[in-house]
C-alpha atoms as a PDB file:
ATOM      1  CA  UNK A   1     -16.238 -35.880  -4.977  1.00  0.00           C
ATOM      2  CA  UNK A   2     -14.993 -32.391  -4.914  1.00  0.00           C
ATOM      3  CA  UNK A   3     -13.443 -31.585  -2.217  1.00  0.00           C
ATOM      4  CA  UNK A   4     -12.100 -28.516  -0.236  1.00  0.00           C
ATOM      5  CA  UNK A   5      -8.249 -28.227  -1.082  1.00  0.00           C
ATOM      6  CA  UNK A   6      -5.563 -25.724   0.353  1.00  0.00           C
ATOM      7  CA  UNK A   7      -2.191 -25.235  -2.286  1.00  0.00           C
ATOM      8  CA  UNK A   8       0.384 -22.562  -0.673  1.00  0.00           C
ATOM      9  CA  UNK A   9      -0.169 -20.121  -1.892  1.00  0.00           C
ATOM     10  CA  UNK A  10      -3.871 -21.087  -3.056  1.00  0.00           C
ATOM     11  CA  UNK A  11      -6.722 -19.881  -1.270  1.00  0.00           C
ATOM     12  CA  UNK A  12      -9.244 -22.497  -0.049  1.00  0.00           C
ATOM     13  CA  UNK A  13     -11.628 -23.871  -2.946  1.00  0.00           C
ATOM     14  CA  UNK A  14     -13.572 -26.815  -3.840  1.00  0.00           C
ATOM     15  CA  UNK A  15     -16.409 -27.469  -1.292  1.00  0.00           C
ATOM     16  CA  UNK A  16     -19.217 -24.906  -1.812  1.00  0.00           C
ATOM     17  CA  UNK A  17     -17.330 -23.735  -5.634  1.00  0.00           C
ATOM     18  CA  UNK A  18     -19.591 -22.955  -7.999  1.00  0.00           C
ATOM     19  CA  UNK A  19     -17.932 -25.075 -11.574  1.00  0.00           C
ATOM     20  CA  UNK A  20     -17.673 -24.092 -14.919  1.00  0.00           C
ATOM     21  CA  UNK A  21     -18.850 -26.163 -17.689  1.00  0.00           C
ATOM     22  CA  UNK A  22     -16.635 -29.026 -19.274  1.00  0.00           C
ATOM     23  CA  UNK A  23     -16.403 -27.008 -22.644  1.00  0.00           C
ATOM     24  CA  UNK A  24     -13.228 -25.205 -24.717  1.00  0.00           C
ATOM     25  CA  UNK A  25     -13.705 -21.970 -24.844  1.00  0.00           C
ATOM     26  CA  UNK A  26     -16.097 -22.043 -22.354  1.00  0.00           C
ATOM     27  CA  UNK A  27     -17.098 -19.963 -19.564  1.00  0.00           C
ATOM     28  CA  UNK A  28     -19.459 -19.567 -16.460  1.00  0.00           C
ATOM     29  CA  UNK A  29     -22.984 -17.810 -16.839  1.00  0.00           C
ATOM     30  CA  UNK A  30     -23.165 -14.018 -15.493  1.00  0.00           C
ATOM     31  CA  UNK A  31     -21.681 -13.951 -11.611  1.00  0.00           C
ATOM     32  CA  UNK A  32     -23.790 -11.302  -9.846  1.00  0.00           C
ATOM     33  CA  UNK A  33     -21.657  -9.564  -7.263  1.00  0.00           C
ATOM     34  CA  UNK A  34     -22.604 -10.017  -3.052  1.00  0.00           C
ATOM     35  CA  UNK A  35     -20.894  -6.799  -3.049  1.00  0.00           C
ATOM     36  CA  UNK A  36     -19.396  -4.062  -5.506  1.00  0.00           C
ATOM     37  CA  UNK A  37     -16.006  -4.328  -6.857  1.00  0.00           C
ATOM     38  CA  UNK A  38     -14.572  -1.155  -7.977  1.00  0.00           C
ATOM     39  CA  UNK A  39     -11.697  -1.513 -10.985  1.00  0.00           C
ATOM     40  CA  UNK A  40      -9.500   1.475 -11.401  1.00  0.00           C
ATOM     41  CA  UNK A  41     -12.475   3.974 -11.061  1.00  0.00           C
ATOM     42  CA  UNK A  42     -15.497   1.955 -12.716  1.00  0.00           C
ATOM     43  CA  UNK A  43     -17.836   0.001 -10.399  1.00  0.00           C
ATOM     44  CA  UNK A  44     -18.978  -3.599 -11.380  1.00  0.00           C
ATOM     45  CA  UNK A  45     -21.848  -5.724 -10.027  1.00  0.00           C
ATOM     46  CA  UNK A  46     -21.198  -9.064 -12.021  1.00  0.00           C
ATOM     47  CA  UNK A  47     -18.234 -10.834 -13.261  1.00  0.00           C
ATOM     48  CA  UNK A  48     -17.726 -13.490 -15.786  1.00  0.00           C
ATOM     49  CA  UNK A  49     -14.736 -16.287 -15.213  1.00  0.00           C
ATOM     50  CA  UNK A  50     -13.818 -17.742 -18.743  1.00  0.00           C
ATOM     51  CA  UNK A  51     -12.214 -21.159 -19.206  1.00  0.00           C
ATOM     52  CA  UNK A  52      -9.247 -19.503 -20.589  1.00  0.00           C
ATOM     53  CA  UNK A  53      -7.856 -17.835 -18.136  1.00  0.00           C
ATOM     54  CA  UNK A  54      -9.352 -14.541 -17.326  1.00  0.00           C
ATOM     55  CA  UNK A  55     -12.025 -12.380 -16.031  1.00  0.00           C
ATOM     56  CA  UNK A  56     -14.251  -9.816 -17.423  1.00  0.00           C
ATOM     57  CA  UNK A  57     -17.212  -7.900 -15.995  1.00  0.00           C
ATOM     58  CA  UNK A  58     -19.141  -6.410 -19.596  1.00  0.00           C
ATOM     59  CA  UNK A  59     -19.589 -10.341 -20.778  1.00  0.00           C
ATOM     60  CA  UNK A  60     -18.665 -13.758 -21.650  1.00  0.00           C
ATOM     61  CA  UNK A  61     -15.150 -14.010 -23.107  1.00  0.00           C
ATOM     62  CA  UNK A  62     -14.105 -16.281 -25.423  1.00  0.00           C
ATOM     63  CA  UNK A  63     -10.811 -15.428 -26.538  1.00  0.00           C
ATOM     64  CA  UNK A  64      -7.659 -17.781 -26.837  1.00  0.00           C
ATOM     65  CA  UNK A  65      -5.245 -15.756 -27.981  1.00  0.00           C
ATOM     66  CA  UNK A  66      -3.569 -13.242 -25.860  1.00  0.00           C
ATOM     67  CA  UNK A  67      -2.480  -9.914 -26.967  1.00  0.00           C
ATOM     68  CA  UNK A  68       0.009  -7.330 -25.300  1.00  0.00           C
ATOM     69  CA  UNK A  69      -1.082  -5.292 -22.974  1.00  0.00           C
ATOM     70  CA  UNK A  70      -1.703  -1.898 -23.314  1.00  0.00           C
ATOM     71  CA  UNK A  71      -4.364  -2.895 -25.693  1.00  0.00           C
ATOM     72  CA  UNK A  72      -6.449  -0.011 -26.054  1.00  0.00           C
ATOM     73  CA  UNK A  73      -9.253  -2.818 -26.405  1.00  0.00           C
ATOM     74  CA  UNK A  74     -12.446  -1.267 -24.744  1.00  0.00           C
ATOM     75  CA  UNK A  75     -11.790  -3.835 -22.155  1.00  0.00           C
ATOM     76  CA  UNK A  76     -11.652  -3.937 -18.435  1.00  0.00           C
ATOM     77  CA  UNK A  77      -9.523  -7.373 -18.008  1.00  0.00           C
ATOM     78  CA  UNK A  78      -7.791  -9.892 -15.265  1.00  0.00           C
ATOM     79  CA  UNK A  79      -6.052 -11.801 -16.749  1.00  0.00           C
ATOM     80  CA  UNK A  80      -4.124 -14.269 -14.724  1.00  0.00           C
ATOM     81  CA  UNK A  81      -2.937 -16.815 -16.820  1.00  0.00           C
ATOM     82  CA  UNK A  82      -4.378 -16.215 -20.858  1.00  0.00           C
ATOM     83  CA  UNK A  83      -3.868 -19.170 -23.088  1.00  0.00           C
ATOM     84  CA  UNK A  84      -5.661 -21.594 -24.913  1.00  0.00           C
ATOM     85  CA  UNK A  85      -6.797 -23.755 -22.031  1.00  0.00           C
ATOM     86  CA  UNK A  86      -9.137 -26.901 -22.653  1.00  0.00           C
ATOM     87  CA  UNK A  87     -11.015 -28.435 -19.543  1.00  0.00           C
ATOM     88  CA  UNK A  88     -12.869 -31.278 -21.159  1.00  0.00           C
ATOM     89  CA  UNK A  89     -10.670 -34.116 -20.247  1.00  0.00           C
ATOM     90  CA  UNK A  90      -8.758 -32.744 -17.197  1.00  0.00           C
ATOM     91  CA  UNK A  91      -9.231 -29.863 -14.467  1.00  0.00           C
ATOM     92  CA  UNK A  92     -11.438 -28.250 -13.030  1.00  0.00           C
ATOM     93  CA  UNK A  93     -12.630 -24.634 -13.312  1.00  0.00           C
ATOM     94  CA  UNK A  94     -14.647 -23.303 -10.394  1.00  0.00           C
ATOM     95  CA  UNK A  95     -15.467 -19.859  -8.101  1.00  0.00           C
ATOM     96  CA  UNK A  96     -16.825 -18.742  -5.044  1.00  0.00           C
ATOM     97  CA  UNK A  97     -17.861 -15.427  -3.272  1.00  0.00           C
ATOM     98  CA  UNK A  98     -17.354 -15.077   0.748  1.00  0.00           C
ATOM     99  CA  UNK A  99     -18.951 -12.621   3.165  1.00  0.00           C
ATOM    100  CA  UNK A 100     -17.749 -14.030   6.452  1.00  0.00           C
ATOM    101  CA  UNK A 101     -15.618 -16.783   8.085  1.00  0.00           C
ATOM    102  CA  UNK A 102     -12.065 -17.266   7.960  1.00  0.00           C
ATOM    103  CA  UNK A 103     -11.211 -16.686   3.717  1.00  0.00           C
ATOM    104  CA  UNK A 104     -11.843 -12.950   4.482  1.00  0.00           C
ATOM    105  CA  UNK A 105      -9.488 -13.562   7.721  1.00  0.00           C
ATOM    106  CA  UNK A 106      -6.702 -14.420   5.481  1.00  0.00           C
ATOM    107  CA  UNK A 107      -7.345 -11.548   3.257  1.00  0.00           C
ATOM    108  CA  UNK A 108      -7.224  -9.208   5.453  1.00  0.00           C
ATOM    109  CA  UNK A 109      -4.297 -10.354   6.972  1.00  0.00           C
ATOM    110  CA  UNK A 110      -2.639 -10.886   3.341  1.00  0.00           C
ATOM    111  CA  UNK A 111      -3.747  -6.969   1.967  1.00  0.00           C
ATOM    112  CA  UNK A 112      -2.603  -5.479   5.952  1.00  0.00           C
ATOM    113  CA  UNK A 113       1.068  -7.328   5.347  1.00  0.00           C
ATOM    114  CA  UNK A 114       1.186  -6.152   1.570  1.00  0.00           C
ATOM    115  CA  UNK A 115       0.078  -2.810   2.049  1.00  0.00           C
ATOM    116  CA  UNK A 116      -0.006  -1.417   5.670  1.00  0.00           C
ATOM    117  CA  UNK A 117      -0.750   1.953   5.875  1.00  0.00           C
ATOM    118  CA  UNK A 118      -4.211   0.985   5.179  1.00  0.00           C
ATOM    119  CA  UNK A 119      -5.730  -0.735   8.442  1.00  0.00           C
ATOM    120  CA  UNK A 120      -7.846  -2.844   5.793  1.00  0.00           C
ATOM    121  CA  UNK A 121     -10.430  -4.957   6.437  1.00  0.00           C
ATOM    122  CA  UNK A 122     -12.071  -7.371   3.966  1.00  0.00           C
ATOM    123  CA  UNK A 123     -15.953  -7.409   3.442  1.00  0.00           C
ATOM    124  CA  UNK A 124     -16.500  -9.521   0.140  1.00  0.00           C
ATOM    125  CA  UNK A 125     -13.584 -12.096  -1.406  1.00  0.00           C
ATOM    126  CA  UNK A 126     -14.135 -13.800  -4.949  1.00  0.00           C
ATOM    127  CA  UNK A 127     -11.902 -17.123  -5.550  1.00  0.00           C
ATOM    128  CA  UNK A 128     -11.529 -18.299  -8.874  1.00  0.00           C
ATOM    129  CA  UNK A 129      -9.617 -21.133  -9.383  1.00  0.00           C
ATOM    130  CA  UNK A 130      -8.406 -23.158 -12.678  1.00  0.00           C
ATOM    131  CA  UNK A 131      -7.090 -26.616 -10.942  1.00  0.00           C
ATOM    132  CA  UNK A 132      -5.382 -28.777 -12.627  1.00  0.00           C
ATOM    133  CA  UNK A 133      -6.527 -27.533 -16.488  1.00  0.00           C
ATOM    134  CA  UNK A 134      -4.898 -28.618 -19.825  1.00  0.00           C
ATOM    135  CA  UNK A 135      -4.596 -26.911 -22.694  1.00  0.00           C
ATOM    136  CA  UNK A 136      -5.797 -27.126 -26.280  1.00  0.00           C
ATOM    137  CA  UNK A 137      -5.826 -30.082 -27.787  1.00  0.00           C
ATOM    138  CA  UNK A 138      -6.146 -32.949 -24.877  1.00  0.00           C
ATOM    139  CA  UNK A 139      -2.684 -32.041 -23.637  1.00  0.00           C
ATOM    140  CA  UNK A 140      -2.693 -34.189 -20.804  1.00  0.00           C
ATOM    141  CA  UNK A 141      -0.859 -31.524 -18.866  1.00  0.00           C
ATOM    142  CA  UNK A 142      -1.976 -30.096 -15.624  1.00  0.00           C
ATOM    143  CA  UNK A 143      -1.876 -26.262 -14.990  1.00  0.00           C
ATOM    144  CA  UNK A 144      -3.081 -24.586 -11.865  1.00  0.00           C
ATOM    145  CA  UNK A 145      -3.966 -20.874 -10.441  1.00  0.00           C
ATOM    146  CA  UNK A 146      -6.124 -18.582  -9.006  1.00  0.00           C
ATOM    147  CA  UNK A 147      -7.030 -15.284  -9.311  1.00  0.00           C
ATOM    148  CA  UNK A 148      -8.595 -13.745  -6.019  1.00  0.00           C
ATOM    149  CA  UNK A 149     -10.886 -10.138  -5.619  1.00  0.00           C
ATOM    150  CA  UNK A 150     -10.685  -8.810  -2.230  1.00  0.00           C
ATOM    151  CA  UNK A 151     -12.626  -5.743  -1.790  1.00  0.00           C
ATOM    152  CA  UNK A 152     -14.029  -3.592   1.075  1.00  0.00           C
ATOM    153  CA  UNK A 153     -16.653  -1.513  -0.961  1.00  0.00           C
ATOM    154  CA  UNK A 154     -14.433   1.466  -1.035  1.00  0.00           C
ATOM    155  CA  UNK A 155     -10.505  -0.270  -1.697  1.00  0.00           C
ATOM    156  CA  UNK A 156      -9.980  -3.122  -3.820  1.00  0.00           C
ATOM    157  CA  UNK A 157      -7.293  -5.484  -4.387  1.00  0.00           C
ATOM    158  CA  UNK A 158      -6.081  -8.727  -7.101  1.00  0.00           C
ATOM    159  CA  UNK A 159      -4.243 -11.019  -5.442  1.00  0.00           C
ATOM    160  CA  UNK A 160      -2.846 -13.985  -8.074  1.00  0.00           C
ATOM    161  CA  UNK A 161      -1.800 -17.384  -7.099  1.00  0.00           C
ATOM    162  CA  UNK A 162       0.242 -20.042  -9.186  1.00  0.00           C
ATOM    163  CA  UNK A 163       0.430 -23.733  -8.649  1.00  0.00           C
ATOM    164  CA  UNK A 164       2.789 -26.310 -11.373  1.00  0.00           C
ATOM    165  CA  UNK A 165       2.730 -24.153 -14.635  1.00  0.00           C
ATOM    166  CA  UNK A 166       2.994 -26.345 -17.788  1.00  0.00           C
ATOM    167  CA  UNK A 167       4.623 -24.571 -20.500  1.00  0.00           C
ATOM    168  CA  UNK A 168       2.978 -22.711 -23.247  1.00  0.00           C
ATOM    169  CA  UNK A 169       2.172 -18.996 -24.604  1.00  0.00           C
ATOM    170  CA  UNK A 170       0.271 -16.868 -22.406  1.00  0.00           C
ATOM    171  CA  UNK A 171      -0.190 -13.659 -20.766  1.00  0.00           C
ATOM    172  CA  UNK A 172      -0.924 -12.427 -17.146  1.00  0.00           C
ATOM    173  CA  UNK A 173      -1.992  -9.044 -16.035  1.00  0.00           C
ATOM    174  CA  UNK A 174      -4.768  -6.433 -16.156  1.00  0.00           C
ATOM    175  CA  UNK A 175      -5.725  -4.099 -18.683  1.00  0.00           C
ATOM    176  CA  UNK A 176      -8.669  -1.260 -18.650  1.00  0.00           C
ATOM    177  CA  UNK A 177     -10.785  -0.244 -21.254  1.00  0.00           C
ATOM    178  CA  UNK A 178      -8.688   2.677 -22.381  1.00  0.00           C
ATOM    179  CA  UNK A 179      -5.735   0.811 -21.054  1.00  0.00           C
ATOM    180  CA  UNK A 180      -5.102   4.298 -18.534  1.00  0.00           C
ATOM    181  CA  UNK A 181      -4.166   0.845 -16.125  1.00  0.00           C
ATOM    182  CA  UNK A 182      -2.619  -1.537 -17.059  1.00  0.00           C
ATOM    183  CA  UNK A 183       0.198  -4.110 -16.133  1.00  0.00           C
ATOM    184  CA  UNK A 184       1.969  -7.096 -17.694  1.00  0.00           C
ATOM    185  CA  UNK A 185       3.949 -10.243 -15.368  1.00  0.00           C
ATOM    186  CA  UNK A 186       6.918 -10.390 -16.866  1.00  0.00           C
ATOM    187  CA  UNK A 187       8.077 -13.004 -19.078  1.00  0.00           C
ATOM    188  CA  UNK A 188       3.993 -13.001 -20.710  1.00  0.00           C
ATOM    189  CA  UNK A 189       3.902 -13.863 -24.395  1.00  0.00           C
ATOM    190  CA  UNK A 190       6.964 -15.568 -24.009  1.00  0.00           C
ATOM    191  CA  UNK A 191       6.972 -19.508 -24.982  1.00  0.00           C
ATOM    192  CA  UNK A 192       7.907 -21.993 -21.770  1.00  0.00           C
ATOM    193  CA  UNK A 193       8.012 -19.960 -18.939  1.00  0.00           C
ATOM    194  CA  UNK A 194       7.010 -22.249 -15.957  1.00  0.00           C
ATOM    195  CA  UNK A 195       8.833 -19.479 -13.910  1.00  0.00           C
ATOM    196  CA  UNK A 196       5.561 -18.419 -12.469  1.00  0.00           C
ATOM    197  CA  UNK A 197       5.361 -20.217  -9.372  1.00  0.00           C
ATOM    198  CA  UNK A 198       8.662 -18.642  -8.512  1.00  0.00           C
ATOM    199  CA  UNK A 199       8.094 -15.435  -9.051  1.00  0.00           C
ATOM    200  CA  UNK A 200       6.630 -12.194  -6.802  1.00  0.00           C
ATOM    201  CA  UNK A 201       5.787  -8.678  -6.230  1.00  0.00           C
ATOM    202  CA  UNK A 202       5.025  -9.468  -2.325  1.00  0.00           C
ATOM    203  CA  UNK A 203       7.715 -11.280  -1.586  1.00  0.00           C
ATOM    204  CA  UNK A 204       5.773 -14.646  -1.480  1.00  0.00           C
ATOM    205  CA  UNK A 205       7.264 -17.525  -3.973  1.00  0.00           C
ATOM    206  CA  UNK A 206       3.953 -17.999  -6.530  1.00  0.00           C
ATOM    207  CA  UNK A 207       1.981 -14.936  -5.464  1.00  0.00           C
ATOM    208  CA  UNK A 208       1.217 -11.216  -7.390  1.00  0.00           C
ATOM    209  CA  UNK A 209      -0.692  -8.740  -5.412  1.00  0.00           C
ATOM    210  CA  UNK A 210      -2.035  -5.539  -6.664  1.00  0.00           C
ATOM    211  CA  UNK A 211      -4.372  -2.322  -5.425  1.00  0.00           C
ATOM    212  CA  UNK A 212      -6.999  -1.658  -8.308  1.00  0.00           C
ATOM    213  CA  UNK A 213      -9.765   0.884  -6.950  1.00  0.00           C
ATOM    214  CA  UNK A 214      -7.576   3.698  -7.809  1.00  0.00           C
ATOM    215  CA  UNK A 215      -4.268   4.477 -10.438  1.00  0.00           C
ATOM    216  CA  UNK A 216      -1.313   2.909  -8.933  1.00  0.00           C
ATOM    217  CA  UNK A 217       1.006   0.766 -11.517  1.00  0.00           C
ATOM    218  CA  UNK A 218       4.415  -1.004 -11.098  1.00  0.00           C
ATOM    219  CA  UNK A 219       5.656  -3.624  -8.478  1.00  0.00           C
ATOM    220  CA  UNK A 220       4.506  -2.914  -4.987  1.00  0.00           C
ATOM    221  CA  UNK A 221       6.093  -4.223  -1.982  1.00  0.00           C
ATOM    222  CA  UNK A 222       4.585  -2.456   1.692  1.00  0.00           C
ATOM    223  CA  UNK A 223       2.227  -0.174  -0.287  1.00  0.00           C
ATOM    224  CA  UNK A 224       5.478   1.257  -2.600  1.00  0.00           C
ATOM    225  CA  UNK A 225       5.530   1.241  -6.363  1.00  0.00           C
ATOM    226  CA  UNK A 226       8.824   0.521  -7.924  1.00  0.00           C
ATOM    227  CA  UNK A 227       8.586   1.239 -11.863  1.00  0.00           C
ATOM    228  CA  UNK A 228       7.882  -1.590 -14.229  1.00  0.00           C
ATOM    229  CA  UNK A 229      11.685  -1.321 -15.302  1.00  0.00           C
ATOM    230  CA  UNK A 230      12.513  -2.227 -11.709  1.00  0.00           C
ATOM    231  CA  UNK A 231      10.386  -4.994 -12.084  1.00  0.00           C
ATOM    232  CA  UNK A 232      11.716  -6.388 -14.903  1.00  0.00           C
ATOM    233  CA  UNK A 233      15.489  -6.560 -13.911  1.00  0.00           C
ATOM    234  CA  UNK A 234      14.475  -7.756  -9.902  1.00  0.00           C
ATOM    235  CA  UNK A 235      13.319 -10.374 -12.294  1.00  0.00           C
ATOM    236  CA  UNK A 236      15.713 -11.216 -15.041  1.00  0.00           C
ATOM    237  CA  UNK A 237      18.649 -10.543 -12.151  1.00  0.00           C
ATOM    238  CA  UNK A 238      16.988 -12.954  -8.749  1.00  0.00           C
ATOM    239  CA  UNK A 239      20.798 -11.489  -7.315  1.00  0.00           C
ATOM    240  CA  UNK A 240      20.156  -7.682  -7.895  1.00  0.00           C
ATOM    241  CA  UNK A 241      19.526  -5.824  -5.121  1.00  0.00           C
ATOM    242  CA  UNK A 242      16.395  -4.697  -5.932  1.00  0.00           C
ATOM    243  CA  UNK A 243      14.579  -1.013  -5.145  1.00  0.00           C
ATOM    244  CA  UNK A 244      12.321  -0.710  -2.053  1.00  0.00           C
ATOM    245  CA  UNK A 245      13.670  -4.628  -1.235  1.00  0.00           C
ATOM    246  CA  UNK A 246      11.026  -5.968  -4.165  1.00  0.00           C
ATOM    247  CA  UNK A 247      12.226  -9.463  -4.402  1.00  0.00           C
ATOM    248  CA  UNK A 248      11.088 -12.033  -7.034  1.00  0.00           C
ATOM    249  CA  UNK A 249      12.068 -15.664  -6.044  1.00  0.00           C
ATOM    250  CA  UNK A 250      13.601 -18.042  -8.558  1.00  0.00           C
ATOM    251  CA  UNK A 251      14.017 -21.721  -8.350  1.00  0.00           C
ATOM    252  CA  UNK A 252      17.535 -21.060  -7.657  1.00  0.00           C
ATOM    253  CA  UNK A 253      16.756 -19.447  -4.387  1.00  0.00           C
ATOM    254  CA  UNK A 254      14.308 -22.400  -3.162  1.00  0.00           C
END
């Protein structure tokens, strides 16, 4: 029975998810968009969520192995966990667009407390969630996150969400086709970081939140940009005071 289930910092999912097929390397069918999401300047009207760990609007995705980011791929790409992950004997993969009710409450309330000069107010939310996955080959390890769209039709917003993080190689971000956009979590391509859950732009212990309708790039705490340098040492350094009071929570400070 799949059930609805709510995992601070997860968004709801489960009851009414749409769920990808048991299959490595796998990924759902073509997602037509209830409304348009608009990625640093380009407009999409269907989305693809691929078993391992990202999204991608041109197409099915197969890939396993992640690269650095800025690519320079041809690629508009969410990626918010990229790794090898196999669902065929653990986890489930699933998605779900809302219009109404109280998922685009919260994220409208989330976007106005991350960025509020904006007065936003959320017409279309896509949830996808990875719940419990493995990875490659029958692991028997449990891995869990979410990436989340929240758009209005005119600003848009990624909002990322990580549960227990088994280690492994991966990388989380976004990159755009000419990789004009792009951003990397730190610590990605980096073997055993299970820091994840820990870690923040938004000053929420497991949760990244970023504007992507137009060209804005670094850490972001109240609609400020701190440079990616910033970033890095708020996170390497959980006791450095860091610029515009960006703070990235450690296990230490739990």
């Amino acid at each position: 029975i799949f059930t609805i289930s709510f995992r601070w910092p997860f968004y709801p999912f489960g009851t009414g998810d749409t769920v990808n097929g048991r299959i490595d390397d796998g990924s759902s069918s073509v997602i037509f968009l209830q409304q348009p999401f608009i990625f640093f300047g380009q407009t999409y009207n269907q989305i693809y969520v691929n078993n391992n760990g990202h999204l991608t609007f041109d197409g099915a995705w197969h890939s396993y192995s992640p690269y650095q980011f800025p690519a320079y791929g041809g690629k508009d790409l969410i990626a918010p966990f990229w790794t090898d992950i196999d669902n065929r004997w653990n986890g489930v993969i699933s998605y779900q667009q809302y219009t109404s009710g109280s998922v685009l409450t919260q994220a409208t309330q989330d976007i106005n407390q991350y960025f509020p000069d904006l007065s936003f107010s959320a017409s279309w939310v896509f949830v996808a969630t990875w719940d419990r996955v493995g990875y490659f080959y029958n692991s028997g390890i449990e891995t869990s996150f979410q990436v989340v769209l929240i758009s209005n039709g005119h600003l848009s917003f990624v909002v990322i969400n990580y549960g227990a993080i088994a280690p492994t190689q991966r990388y989380a971000g976004y990159d755009t086709i000419d990789s004009s956009h792009h951003f990397s979590i730190t610590g990605s391509l980096q073997n055993d970081i299970t820091s994840l859950p820990h870690s923040s732009n938004v000053n929420v212990p497991g949760r990244w939140a970023f504007r992507t309708d137009h060209g804005s790039r670094g850490c972001q705490f109240n609609g400020n940009v701190a440079s990616l340098t910033a970033c890095h040492i708020c996170y390497l350094q959980p006791d450095y005071e860091c610029p515009i009071q960006i703070r990235l929570y450690h296990a230490s400070k739990l």
